[in-house]
Protein backbone atom coordinates (compact mmCIF):
# COMPACT_ATOMS: atom_id res chain seq x y z
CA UNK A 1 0.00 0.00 0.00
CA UNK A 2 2.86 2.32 0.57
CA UNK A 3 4.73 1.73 -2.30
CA UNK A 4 1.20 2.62 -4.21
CA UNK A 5 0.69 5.40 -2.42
CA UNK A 6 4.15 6.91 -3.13
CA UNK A 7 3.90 6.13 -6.97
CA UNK A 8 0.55 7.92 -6.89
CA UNK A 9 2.76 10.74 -5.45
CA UNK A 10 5.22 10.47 -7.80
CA UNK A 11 3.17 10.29 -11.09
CA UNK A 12 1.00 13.48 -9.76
CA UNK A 13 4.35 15.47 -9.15
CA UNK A 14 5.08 14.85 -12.57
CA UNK A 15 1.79 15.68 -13.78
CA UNK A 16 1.80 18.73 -12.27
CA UNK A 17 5.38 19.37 -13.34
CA UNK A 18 4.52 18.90 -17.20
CA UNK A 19 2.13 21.37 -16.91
CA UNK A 20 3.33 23.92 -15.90
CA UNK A 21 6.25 23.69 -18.81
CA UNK A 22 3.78 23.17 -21.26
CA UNK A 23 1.96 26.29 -19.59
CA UNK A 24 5.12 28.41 -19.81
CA UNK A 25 6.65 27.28 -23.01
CA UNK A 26 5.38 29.27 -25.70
CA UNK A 27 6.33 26.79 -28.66
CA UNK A 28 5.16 23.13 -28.82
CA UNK A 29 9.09 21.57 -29.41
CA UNK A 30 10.25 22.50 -25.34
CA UNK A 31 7.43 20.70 -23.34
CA UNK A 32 8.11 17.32 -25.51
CA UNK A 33 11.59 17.95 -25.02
CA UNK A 34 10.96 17.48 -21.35
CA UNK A 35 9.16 15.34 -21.29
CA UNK A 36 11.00 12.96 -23.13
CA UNK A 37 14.50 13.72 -20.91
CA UNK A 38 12.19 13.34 -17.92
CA UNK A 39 10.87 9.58 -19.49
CA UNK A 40 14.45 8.79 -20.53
CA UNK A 41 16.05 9.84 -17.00
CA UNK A 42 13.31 7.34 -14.98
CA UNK A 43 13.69 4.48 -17.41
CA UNK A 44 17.45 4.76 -17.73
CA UNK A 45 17.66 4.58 -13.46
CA UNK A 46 14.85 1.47 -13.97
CA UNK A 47 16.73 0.12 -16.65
CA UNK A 48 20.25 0.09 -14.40
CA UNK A 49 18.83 -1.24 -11.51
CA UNK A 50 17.36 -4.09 -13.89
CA UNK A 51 20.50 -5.01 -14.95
CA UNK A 52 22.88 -4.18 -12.03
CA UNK A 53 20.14 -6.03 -9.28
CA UNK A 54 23.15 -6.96 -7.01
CA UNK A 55 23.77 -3.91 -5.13
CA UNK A 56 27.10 -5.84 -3.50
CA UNK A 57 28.50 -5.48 -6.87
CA UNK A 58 29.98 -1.26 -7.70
CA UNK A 59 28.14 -0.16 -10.95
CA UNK A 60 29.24 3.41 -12.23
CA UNK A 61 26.65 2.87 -14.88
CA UNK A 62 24.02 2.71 -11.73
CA UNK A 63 25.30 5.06 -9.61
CA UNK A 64 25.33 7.77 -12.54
CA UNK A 65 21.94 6.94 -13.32
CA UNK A 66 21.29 7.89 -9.37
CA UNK A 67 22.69 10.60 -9.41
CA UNK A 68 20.91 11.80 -12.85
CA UNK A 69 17.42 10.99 -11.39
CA UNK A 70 18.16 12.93 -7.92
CA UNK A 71 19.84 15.65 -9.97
CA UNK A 72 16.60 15.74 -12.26
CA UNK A 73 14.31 15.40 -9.51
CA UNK A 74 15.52 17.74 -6.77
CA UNK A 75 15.65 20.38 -9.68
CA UNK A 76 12.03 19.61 -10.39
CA UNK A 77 11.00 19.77 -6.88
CA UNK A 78 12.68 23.26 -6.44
CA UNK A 79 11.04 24.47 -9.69
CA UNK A 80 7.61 23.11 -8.58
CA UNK A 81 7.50 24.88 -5.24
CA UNK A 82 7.94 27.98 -6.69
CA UNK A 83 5.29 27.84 -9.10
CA UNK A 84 2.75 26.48 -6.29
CA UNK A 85 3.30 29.16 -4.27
CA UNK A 86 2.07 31.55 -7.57
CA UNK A 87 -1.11 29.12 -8.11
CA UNK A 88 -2.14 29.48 -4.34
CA UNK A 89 -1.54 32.89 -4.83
CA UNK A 90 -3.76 32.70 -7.93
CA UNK A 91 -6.37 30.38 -6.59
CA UNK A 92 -7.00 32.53 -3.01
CA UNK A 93 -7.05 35.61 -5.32
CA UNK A 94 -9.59 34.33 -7.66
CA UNK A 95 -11.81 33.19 -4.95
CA UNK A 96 -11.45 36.79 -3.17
CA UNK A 97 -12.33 38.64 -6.16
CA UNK A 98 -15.10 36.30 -6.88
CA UNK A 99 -16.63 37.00 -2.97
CA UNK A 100 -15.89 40.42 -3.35
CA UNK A 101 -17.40 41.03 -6.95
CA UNK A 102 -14.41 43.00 -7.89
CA UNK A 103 -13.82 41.68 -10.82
CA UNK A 104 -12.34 44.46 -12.67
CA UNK A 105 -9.39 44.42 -10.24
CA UNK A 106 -8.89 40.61 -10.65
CA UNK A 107 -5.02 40.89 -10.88
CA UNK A 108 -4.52 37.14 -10.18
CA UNK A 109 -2.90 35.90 -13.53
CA UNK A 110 -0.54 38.20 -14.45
CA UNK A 111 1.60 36.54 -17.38
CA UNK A 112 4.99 38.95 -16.97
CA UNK A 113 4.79 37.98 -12.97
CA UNK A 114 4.41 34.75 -14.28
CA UNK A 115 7.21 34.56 -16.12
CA UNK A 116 9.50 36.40 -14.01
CA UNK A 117 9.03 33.37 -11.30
CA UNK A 118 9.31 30.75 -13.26
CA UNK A 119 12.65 32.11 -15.02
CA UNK A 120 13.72 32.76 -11.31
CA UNK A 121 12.95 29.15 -10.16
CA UNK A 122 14.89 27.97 -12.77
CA UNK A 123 17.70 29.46 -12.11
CA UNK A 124 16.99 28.39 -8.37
CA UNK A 125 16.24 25.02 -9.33
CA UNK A 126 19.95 25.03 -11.71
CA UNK A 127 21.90 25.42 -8.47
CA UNK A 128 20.96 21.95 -6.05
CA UNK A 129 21.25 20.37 -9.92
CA UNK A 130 25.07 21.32 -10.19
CA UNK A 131 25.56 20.92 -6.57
CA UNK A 132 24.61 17.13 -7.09
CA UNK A 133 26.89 16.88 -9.77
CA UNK A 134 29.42 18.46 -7.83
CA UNK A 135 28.86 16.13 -5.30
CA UNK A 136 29.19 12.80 -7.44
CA UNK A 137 32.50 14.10 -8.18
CA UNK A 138 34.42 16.00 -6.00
CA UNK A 139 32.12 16.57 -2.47
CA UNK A 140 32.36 12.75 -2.17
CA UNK A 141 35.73 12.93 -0.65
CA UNK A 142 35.72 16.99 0.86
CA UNK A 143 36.39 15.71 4.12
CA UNK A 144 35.70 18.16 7.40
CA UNK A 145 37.30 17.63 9.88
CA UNK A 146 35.01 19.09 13.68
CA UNK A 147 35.77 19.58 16.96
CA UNK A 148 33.66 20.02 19.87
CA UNK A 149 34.48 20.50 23.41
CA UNK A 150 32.44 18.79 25.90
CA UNK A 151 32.33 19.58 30.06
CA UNK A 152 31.29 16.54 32.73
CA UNK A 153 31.07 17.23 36.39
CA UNK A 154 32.62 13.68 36.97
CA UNK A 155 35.48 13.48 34.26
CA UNK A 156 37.76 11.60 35.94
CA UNK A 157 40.92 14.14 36.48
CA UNK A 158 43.50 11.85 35.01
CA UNK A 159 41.24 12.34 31.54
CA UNK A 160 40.62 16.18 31.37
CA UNK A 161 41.44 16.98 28.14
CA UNK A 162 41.59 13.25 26.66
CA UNK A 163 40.99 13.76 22.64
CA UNK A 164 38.71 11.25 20.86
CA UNK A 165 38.49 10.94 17.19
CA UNK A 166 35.31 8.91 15.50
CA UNK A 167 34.61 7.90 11.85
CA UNK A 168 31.67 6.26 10.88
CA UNK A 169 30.20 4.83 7.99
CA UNK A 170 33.19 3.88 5.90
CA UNK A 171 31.27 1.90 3.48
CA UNK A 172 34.40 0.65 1.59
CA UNK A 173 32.56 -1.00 -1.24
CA UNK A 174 31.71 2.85 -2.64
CA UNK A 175 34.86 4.35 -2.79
CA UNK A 176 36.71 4.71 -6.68
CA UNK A 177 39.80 6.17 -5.20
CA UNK A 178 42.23 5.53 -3.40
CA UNK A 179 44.48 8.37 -2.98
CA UNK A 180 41.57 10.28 -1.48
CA UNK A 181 41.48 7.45 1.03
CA UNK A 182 44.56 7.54 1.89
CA UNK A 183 44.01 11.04 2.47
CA UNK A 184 41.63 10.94 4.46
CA UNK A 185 43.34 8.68 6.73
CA UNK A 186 46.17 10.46 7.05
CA UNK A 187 43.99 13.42 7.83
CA UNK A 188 42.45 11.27 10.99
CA UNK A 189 45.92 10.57 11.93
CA UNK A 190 47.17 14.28 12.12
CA UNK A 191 44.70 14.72 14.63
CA UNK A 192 46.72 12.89 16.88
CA UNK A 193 44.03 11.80 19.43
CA UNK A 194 44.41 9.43 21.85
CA UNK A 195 42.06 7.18 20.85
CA UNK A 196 39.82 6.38 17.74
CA UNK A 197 36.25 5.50 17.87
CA UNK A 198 34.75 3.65 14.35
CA UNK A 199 31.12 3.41 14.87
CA UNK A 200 29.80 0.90 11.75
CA UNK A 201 28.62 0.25 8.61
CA UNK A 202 33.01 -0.87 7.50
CA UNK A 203 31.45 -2.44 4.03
CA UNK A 204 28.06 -1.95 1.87
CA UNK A 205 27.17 -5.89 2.17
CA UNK A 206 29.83 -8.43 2.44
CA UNK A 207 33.50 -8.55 3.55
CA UNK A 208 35.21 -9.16 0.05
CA UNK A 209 34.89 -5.06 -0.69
CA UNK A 210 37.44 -4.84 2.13
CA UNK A 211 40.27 -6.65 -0.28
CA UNK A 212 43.08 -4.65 -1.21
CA UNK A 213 42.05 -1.68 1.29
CA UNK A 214 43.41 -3.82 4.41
CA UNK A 215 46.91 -1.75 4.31
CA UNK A 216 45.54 1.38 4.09
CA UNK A 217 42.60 1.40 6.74
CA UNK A 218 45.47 -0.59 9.09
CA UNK A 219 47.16 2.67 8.93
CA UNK A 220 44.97 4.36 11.58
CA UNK A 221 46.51 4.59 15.10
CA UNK A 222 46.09 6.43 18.14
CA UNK A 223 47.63 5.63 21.54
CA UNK A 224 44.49 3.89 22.66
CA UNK A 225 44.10 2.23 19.83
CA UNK A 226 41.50 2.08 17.31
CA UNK A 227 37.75 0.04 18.30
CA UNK A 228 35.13 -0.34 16.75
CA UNK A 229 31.18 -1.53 16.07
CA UNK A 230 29.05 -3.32 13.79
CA UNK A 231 26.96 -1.04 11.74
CA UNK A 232 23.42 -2.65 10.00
CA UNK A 233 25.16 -3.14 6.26
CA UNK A 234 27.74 -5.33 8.07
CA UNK A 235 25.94 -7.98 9.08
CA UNK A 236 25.58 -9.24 5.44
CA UNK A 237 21.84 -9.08 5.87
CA UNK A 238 21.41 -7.17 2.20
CA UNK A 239 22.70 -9.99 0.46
CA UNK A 240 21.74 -13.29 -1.04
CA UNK A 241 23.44 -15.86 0.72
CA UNK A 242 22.92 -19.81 -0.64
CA UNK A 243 22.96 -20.96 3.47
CA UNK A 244 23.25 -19.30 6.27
CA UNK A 245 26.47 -20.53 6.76
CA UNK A 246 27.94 -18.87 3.99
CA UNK A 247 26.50 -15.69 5.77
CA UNK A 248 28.30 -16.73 9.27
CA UNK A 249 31.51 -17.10 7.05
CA UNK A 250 31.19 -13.24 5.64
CA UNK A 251 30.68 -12.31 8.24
CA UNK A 252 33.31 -14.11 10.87
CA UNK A 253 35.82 -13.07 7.74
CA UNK A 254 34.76 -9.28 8.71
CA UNK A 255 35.95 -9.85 12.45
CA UNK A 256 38.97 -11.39 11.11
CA UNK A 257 39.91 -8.64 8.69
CA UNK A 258 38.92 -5.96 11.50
CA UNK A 259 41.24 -7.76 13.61
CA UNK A 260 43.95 -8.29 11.36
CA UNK A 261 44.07 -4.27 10.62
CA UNK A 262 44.81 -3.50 14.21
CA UNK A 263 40.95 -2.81 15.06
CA UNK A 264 39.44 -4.05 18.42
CA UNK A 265 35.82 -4.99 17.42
CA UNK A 266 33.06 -4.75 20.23
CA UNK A 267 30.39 -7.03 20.21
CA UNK A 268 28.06 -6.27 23.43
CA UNK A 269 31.17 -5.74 25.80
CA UNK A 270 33.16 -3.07 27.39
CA UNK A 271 37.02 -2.16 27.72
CA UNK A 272 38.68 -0.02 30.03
CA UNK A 273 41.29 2.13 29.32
CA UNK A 274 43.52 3.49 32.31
CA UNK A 275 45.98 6.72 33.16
CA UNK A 276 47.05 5.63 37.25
CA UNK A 277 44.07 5.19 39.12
CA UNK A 278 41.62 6.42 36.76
CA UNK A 279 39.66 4.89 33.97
CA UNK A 280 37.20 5.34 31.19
CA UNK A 281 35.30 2.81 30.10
CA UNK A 282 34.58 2.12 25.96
CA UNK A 283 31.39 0.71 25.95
CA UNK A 284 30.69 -0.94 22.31
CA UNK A 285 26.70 -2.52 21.23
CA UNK A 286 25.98 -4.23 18.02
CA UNK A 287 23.67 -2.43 15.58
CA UNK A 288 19.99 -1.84 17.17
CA UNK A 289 18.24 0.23 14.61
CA UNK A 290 14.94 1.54 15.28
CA UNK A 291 11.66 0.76 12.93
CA UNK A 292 13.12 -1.25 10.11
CA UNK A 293 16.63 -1.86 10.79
CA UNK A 294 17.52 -4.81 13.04
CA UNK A 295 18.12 -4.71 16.52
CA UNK A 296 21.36 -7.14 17.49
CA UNK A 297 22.42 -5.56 20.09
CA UNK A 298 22.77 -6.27 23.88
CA UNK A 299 22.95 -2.91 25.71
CA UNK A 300 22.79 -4.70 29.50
CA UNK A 301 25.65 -7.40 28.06
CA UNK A 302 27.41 -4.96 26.84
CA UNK A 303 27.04 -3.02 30.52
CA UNK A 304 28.27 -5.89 32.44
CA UNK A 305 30.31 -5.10 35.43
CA UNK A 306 30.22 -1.29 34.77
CA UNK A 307 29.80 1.04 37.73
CA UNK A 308 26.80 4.11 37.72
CA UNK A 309 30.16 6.66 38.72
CA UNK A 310 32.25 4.97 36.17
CA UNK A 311 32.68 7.29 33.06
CA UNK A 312 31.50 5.62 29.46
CA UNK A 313 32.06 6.51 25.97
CA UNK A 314 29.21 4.32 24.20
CA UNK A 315 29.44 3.20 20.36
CA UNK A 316 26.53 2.54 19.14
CA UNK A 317 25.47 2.46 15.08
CA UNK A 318 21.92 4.06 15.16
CA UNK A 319 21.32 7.93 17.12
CA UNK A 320 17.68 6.23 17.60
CA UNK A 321 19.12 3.73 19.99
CA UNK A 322 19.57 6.69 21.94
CA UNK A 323 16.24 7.58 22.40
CA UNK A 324 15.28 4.48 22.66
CA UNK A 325 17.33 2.72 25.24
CA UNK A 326 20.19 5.01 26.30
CA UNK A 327 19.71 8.58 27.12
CA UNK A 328 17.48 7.96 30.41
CA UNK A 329 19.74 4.64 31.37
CA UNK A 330 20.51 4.26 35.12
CA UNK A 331 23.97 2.98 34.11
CA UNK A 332 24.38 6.62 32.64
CA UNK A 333 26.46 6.87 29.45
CA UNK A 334 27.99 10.08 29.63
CA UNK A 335 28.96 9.87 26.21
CA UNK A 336 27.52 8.25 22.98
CA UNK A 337 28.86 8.04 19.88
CA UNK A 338 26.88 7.40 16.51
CA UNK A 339 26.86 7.17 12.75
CA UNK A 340 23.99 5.67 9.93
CA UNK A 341 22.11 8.80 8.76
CA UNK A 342 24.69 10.20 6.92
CA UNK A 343 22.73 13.64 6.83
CA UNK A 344 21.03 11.67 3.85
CA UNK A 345 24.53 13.31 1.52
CA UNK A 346 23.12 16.27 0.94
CA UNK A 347 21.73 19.66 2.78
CA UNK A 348 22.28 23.09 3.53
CA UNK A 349 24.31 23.77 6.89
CA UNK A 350 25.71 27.08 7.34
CA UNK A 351 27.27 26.73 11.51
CA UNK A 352 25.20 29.02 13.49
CA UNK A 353 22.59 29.56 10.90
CA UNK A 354 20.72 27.13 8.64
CA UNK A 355 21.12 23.38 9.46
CA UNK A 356 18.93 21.43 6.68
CA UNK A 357 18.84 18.22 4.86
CA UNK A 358 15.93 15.47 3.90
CA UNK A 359 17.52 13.56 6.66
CA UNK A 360 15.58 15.78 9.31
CA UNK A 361 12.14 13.95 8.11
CA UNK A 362 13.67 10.46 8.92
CA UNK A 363 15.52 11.02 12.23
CA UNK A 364 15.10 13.13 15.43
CA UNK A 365 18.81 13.21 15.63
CA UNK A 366 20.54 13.53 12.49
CA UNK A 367 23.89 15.17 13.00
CA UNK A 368 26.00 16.76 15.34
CA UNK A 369 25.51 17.00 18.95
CA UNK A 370 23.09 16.71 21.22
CA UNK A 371 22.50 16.75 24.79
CA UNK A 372 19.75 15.54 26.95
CA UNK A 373 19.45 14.83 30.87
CA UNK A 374 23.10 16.16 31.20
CA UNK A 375 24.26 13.10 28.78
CA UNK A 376 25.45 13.81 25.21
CA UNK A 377 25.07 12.05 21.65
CA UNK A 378 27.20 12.52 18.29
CA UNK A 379 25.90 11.80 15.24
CA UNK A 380 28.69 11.61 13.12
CA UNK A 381 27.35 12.53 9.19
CA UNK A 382 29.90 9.56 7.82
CA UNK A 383 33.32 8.95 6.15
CA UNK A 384 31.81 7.32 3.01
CA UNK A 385 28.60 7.42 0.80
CA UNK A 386 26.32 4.77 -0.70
CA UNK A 387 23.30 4.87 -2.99
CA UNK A 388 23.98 8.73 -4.31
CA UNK A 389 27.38 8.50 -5.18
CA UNK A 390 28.37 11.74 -3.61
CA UNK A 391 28.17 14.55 -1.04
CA UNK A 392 26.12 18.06 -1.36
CA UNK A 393 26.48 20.66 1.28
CA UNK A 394 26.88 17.57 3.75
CA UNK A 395 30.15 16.55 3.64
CA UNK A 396 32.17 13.30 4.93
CA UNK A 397 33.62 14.13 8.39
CA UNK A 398 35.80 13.46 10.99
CA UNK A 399 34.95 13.94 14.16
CA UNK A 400 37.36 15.26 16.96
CA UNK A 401 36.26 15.85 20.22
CA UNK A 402 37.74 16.31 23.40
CA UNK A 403 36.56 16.03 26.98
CA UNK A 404 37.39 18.61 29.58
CA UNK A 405 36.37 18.22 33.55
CA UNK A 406 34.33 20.91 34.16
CA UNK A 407 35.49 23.47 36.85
């Protein structure tokens, strides 16, 4: 029913979108022209999907046809909001004029206003085209790197000013090159933090899109070392698999792989790292998504033998477990650390004045950070990419952050 419902959407978008160039374009040859890209643009994205069905496998063929149709569409969408706004306009004028009999005053169609509005939505509308564009090939690997600050009461003293560094969402079976890899790495490695945090989602679907990146993700290091999380595309669970053994193979190959880069993989359990008598504890749960995504993880195993005063950094996949579980816990994590949106790839932000992206629809918590009952969340907007090949205004990041005892 929902998949009806959205076509219905869909086709009445379009509808409405054909109008209103047939309405504006004075000679017959420009409406048929756009229609016909439009047709071509959906059939092509069909077409790709049709023959690439195995979304394990890398297709530049399909990821150029996703990036076409999102390109197309979002430029559609823009375009089509401004011309609603001038038939409401029209529509509650009409009606006024109607109730007030003032007929000879009916200004409500105006053709030059017309046309001055549609010219300036699509010049609007040109601008999140390029960016998408942009974003296929060059935003994809703009990394940013952010730092935040963040004050607890109880921070043990032996920890004031400890620097953490998180990544999430590598999705190694996207990337197309490797020196920007390696750049990026290096760039989480200049940061010099003491420890880093990866919080899921290594792969797209199975292990094998690790081969031939092992050297160059082994190459992260940090005085703490590096742990990690499972993330929902790791479990394998998008793939066909001929048994379910061949599943517990990909994915017992992924623990091996983390394992032989230098990683310390968390499943449900807790570490503790220690400067003299003090301690903070790295508290790592398998993926629990919320609504769709599927819930692995073990938040009271992974709690076992933790104090209430001890002080937690918590990995966990999905900024809905959060809500969900986390943020009200009597065990009190003072400090969770997330990944999975991704800011949906693409958005406004400007810092300290517009913070927007389709992503905001989906999830409460999106990106960023967030605090609640005196206990913080950061949702890290992702290393990598999948689906739209690319970043728009929300770029792949690096997050730094460092924790300071306050007073």
């Amino acid at each position: 029913m929902r998949w009806i419902i959205t076509l219905l959407i869909v086709i009445g978008f379009q509808f409405y979108a054909f109008q209103l160039v047939r309405t504006l374009s004075r000679g017959h040859w420009a409406k048929w022209i756009y229609l016909a890209a439009t047709i071509l643009v959906i059939l092509n994205i069909v077409l790709q999907f049709y023959l690439n069905p195995d979304r394990s496998q890398a297709s530049s063929a399909r990821d150029f046809a996703i990036t076409l149709f999102l390109a197309v569409f979002v430029a559609q969408v823009v375009f089509v909001l401004f011309m609603l706004g001038e038939d409401i306009y029209r529509l509650i004028a009409g009606i006024w004029n109607r109730v007030t009999l003032d007929a000879a005053s009916n200004s409500s169609f105006l053709p030059s206003r017309r046309k001055f509005l549609s010219m300036l939505g699509l010049g609007v509308a040109a601008l999140p085209f390029g960016a998408i564009f942009y974003g296929a090939f060059k935003g994809k690997y703009d990394y940013q790197v952010r730092n935040y600050e963040l004050s607890f009461d109880d921070l043990p003293e032996q920890f004031d000013g400890y620097t953490i560094t998180q990544i999430s969402d590598i999705h190694v079976g996207s990337f197309d090159d490797k020196e920007e890899v390696k750049y990026a790495i290096d760039l989480v490695n200049k940061q010099a933090s003491d420890v880093i945090l990866f919080t899921g989602d290594l792969v797209n679907n199975v292990s094998s899109e690790l081969y031939g990146w092992e050297d160059i993700f082994s190459r992260l290091t940090a005085s703490d070392g590096v742990f990690s999380v499972l993330g929902n595309h790791d479990y394998g669970d998008y793939a066909s698999w001929e048994t379910p053994e061949a599943k517990q193979a990909n994915l017992q190959e992924l623990f091996d792989i983390q394992k032989n880069m230098g990683w310390r993989l968390l499943l449900d359990e807790n570490v503790s790292i220690d400067r003299g008598a003090d301690s903070l504890k790295i508290v790592g749960v398998q993926n629990w998504g919320g609504g769709r995504f599927p819930k692995y993880g073990d938040l009271e195993k992974a709690s076992q033998g933790l104090q209430n005063e001890d002080f937690k950094v918590l990995l966990s996949h999905d900024p809905t477990h959060w809500d969900a579980q986390v943020k009200e816990n009597d065990t009190n994590f003072h400090l969770t650390l997330s990944g999975h949106t991704h800011g949906m790839q693409m958005g406004i932000e400007i810092p300290g004045w517009i913070k927007l992206s389709p992503a905001w629809f989906v999830y409460k918590k999106w990106a960023g950070i967030y605090k609640e009952y005196g206990r913080f969340l950061n949702v890290n907007r992702g290393f990598g990419f999948l689906g739209y090949s690319g970043r728009a205004g929300i770029w792949p990041e690096i997050t730094v952050i460092k924790l300071k005892k306050r007073g």
